[in-house]
PDB file of N, CA and C in Angstrom:
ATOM      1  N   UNK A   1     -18.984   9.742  -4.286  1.00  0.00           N
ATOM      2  CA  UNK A   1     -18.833   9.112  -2.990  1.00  0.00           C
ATOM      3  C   UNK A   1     -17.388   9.292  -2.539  1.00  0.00           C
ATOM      4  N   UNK A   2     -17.097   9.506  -0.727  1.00  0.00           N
ATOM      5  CA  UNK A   2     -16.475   9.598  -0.930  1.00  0.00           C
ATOM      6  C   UNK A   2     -15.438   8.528   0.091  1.00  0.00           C
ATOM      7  N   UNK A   3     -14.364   8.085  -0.346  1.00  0.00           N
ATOM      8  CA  UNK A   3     -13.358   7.409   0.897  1.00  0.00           C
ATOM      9  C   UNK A   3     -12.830   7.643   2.144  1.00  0.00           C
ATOM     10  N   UNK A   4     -12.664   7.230   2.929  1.00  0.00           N
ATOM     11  CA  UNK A   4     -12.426   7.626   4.213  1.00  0.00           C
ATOM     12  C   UNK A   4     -11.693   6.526   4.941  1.00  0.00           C
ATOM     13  N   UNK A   5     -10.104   6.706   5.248  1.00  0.00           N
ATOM     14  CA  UNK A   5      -9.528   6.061   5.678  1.00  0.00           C
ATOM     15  C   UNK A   5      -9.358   6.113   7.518  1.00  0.00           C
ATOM     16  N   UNK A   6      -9.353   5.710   8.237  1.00  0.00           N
ATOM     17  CA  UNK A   6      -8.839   5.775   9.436  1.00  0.00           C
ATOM     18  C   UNK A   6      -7.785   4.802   9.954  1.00  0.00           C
ATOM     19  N   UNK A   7      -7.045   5.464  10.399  1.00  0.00           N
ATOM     20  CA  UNK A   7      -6.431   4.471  11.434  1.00  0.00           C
ATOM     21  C   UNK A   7      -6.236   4.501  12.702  1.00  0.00           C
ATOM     22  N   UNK A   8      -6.893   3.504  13.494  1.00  0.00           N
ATOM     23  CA  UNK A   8      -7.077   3.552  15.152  1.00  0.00           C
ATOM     24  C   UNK A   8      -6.161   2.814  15.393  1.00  0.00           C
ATOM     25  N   UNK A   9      -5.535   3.549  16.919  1.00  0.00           N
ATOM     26  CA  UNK A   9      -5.108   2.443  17.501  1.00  0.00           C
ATOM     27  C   UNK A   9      -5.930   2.355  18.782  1.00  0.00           C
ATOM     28  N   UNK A  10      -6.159   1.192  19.290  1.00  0.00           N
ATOM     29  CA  UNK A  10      -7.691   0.653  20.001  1.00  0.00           C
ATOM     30  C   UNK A  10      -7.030  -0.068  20.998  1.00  0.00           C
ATOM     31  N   UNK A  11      -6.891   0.194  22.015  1.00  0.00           N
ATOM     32  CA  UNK A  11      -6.985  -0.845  23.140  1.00  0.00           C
ATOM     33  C   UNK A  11      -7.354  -2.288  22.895  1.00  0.00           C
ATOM     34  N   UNK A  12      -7.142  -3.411  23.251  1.00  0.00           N
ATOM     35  CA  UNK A  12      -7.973  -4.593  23.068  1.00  0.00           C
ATOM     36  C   UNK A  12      -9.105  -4.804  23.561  1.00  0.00           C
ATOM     37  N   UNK A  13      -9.495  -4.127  24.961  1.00  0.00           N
ATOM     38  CA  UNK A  13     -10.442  -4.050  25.739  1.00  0.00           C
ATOM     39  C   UNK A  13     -11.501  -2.817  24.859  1.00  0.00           C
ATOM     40  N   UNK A  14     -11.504  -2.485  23.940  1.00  0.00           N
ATOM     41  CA  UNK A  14     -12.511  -1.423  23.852  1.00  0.00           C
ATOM     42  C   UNK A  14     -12.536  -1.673  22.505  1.00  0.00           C
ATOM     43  N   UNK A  15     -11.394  -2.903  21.501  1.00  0.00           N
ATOM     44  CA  UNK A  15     -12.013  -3.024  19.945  1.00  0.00           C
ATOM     45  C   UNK A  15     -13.513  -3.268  20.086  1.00  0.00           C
ATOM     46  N   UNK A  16     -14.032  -3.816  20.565  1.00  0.00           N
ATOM     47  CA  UNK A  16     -15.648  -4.306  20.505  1.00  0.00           C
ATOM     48  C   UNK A  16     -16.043  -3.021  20.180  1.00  0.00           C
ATOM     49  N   UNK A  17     -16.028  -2.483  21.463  1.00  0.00           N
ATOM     50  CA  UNK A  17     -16.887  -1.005  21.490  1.00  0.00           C
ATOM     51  C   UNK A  17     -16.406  -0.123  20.336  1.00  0.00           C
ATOM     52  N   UNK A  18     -15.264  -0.131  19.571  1.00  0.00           N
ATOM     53  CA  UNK A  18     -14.677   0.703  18.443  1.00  0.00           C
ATOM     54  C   UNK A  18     -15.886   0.051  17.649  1.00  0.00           C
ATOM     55  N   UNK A  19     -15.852  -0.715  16.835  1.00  0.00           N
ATOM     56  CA  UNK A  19     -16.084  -1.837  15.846  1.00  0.00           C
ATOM     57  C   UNK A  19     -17.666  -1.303  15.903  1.00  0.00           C
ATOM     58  N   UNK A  20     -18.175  -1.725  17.359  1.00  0.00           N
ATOM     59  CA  UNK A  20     -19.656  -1.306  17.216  1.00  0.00           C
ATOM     60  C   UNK A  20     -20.000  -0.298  16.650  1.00  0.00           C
ATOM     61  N   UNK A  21     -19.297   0.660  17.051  1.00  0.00           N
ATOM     62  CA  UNK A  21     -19.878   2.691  16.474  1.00  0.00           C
ATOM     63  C   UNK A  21     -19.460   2.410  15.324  1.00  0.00           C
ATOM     64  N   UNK A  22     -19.050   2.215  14.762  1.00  0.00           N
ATOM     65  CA  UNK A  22     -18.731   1.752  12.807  1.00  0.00           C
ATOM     66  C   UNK A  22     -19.914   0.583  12.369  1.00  0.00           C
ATOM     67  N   UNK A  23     -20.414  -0.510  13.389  1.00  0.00           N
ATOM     68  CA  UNK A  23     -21.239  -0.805  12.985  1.00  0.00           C
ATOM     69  C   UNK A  23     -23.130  -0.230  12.822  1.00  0.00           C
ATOM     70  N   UNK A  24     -22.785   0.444  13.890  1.00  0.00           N
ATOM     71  CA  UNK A  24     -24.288   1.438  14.082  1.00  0.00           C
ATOM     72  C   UNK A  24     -24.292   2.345  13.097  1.00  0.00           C
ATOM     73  N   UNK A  25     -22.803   2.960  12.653  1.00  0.00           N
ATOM     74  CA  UNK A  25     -23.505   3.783  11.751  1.00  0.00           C
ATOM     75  C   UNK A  25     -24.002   3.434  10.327  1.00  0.00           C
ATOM     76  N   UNK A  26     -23.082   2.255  10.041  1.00  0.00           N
ATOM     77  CA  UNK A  26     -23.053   1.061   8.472  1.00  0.00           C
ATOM     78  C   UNK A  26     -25.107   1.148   8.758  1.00  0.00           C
ATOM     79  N   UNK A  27     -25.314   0.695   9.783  1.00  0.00           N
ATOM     80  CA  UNK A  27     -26.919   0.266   9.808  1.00  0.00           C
ATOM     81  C   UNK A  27     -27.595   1.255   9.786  1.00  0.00           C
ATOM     82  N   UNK A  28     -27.252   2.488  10.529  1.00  0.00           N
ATOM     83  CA  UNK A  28     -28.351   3.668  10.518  1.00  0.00           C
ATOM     84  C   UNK A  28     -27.986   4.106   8.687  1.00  0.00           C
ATOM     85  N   UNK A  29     -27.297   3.994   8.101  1.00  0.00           N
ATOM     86  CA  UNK A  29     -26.781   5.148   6.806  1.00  0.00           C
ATOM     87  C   UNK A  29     -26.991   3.745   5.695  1.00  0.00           C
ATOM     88  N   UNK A  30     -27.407   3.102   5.163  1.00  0.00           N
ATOM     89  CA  UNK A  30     -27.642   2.381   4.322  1.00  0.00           C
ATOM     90  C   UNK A  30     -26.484   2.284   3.178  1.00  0.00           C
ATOM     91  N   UNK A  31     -26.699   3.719   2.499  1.00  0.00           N
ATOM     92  CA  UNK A  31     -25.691   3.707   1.949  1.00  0.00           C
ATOM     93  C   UNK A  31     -24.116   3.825   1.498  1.00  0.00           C
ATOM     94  N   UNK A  32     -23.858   3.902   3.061  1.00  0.00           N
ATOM     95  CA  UNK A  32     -22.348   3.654   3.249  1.00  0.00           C
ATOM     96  C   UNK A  32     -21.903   2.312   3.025  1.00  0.00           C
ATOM     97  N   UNK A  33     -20.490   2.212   2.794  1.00  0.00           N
ATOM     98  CA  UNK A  33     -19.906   0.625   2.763  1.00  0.00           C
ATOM     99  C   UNK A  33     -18.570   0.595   3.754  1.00  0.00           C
ATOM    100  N   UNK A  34     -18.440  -0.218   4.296  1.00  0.00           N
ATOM    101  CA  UNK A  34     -17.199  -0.064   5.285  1.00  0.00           C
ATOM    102  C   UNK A  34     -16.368  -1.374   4.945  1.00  0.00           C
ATOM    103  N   UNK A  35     -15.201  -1.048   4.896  1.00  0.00           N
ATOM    104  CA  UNK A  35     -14.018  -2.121   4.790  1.00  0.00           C
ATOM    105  C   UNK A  35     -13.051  -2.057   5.766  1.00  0.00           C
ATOM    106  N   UNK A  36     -12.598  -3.269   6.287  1.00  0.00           N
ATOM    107  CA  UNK A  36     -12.057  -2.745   7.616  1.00  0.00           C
ATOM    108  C   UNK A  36     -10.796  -3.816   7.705  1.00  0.00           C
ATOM    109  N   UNK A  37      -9.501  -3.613   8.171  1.00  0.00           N
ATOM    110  CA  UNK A  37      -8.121  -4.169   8.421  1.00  0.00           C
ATOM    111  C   UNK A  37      -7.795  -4.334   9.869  1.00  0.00           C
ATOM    112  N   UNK A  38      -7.737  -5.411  10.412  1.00  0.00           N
ATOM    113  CA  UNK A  38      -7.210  -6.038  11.664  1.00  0.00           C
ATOM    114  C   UNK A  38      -5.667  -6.184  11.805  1.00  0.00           C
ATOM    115  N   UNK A  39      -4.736  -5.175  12.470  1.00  0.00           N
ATOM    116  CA  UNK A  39      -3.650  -5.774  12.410  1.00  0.00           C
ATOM    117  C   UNK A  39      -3.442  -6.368  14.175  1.00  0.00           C
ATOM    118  N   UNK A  40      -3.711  -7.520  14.439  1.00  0.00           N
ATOM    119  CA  UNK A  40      -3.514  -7.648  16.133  1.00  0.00           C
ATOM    120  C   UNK A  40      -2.033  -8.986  15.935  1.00  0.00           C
ATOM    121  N   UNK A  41      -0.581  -8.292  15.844  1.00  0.00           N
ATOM    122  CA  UNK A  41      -0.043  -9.398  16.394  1.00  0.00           C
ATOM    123  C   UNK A  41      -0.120 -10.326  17.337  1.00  0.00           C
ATOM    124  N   UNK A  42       0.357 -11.547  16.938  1.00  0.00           N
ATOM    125  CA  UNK A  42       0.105 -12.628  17.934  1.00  0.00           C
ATOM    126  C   UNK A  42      -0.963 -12.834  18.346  1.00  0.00           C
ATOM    127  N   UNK A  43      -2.024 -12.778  17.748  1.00  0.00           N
ATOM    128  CA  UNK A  43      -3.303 -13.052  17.127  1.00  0.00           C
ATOM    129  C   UNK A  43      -4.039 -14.336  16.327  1.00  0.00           C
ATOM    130  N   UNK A  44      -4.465 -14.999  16.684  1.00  0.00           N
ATOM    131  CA  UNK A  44      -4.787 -16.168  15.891  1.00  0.00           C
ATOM    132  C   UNK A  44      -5.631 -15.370  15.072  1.00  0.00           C
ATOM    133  N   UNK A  45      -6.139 -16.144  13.612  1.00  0.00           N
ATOM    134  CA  UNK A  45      -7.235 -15.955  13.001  1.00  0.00           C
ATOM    135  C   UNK A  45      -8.525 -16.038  14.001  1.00  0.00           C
ATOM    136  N   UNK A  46      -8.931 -16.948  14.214  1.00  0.00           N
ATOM    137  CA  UNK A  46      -9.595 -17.093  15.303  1.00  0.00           C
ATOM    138  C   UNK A  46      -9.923 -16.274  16.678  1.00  0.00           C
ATOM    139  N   UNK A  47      -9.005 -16.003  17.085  1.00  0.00           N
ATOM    140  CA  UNK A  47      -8.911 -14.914  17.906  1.00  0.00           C
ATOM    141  C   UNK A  47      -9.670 -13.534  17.179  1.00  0.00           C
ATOM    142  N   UNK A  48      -9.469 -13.538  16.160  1.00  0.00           N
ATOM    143  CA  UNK A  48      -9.148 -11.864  15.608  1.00  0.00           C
ATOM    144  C   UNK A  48     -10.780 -12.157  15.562  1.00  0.00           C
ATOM    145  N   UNK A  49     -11.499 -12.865  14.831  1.00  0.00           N
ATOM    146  CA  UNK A  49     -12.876 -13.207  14.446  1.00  0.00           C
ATOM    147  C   UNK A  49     -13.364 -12.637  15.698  1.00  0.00           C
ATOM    148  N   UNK A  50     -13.018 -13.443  16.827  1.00  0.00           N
ATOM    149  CA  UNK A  50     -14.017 -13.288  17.795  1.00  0.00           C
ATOM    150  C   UNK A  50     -13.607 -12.068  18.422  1.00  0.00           C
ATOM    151  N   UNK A  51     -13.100 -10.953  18.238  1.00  0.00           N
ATOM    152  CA  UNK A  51     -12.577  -9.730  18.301  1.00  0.00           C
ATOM    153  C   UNK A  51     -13.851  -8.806  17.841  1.00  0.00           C
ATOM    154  N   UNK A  52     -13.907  -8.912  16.778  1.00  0.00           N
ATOM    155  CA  UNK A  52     -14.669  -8.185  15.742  1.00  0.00           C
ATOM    156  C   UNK A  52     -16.477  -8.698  16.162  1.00  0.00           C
ATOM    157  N   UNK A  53     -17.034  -9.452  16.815  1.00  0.00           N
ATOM    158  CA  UNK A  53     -18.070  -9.912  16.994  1.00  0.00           C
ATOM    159  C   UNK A  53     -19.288  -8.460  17.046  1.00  0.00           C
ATOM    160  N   UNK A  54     -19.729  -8.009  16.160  1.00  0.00           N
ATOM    161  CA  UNK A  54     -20.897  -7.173  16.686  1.00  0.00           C
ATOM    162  C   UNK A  54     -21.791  -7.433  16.087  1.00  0.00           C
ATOM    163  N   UNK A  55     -23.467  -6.257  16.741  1.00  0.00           N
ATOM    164  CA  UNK A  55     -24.329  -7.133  16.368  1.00  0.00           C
ATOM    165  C   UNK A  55     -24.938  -5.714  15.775  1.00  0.00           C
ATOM    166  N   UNK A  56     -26.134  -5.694  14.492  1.00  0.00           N
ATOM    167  CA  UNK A  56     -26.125  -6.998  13.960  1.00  0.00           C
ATOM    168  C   UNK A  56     -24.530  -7.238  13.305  1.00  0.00           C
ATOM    169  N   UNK A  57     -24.297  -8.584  13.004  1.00  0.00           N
ATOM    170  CA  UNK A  57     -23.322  -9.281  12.599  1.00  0.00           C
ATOM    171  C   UNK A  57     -23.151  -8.757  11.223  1.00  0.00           C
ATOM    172  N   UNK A  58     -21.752  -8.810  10.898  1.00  0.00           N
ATOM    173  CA  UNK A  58     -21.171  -8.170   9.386  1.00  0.00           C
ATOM    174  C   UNK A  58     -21.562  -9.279   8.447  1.00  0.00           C
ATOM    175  N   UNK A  59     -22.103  -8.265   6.987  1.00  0.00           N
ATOM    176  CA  UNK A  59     -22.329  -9.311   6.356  1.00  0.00           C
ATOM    177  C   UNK A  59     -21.450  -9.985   5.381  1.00  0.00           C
ATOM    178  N   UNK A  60     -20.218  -9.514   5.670  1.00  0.00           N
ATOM    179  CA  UNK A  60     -19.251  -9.952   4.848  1.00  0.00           C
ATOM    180  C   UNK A  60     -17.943  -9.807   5.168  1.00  0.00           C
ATOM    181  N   UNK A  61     -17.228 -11.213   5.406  1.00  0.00           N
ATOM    182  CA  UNK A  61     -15.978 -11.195   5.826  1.00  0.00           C
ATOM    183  C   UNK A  61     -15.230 -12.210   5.369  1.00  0.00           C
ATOM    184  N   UNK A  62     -13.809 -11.445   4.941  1.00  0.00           N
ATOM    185  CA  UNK A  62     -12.699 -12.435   4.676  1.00  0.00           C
ATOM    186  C   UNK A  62     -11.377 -11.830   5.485  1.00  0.00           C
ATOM    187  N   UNK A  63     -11.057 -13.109   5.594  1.00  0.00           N
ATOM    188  CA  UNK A  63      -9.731 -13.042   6.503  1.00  0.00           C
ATOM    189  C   UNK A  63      -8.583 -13.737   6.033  1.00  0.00           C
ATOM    190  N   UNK A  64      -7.602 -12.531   6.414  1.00  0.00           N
ATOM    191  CA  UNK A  64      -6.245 -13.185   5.268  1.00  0.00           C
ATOM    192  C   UNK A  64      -5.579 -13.289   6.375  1.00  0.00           C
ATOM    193  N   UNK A  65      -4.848 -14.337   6.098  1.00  0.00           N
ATOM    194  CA  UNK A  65      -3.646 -14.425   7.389  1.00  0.00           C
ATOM    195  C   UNK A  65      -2.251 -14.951   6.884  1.00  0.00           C
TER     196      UNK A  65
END
């Protein structure tokens, strides 16, 4: 298997829409795993959560702040 790093830089207005195409493909490909890093200064935790909102919803998240 193999790793695959990216790093975007994303508009704020279009993280959703980033986030989604990483989430469509996690769902179409089963066996992929995705791990993913939020850096949004001046950012609440909170904020950042509701950033990341797609559907279906991730099934696993921790947030370090």
């Amino acid at each position: 298997m193999l790793k695959v790093i990216v790093i975007a830089q994303v508009p704020e207005a279009l993280i959703n829409e980033f986030l989604q195409v990483l989430r469509d493909f996690d769902v179409k490909h089963p066996g992929c795993h995705f791990g993913m890093t939020i850096d949004a200064p001046g950012k609440s935790v909170e904020e950042i959560e509701e950033m990341i909102g797609v559907e279906p919803p991730l099934a696993f998240r921790k947030t370090i702040s």
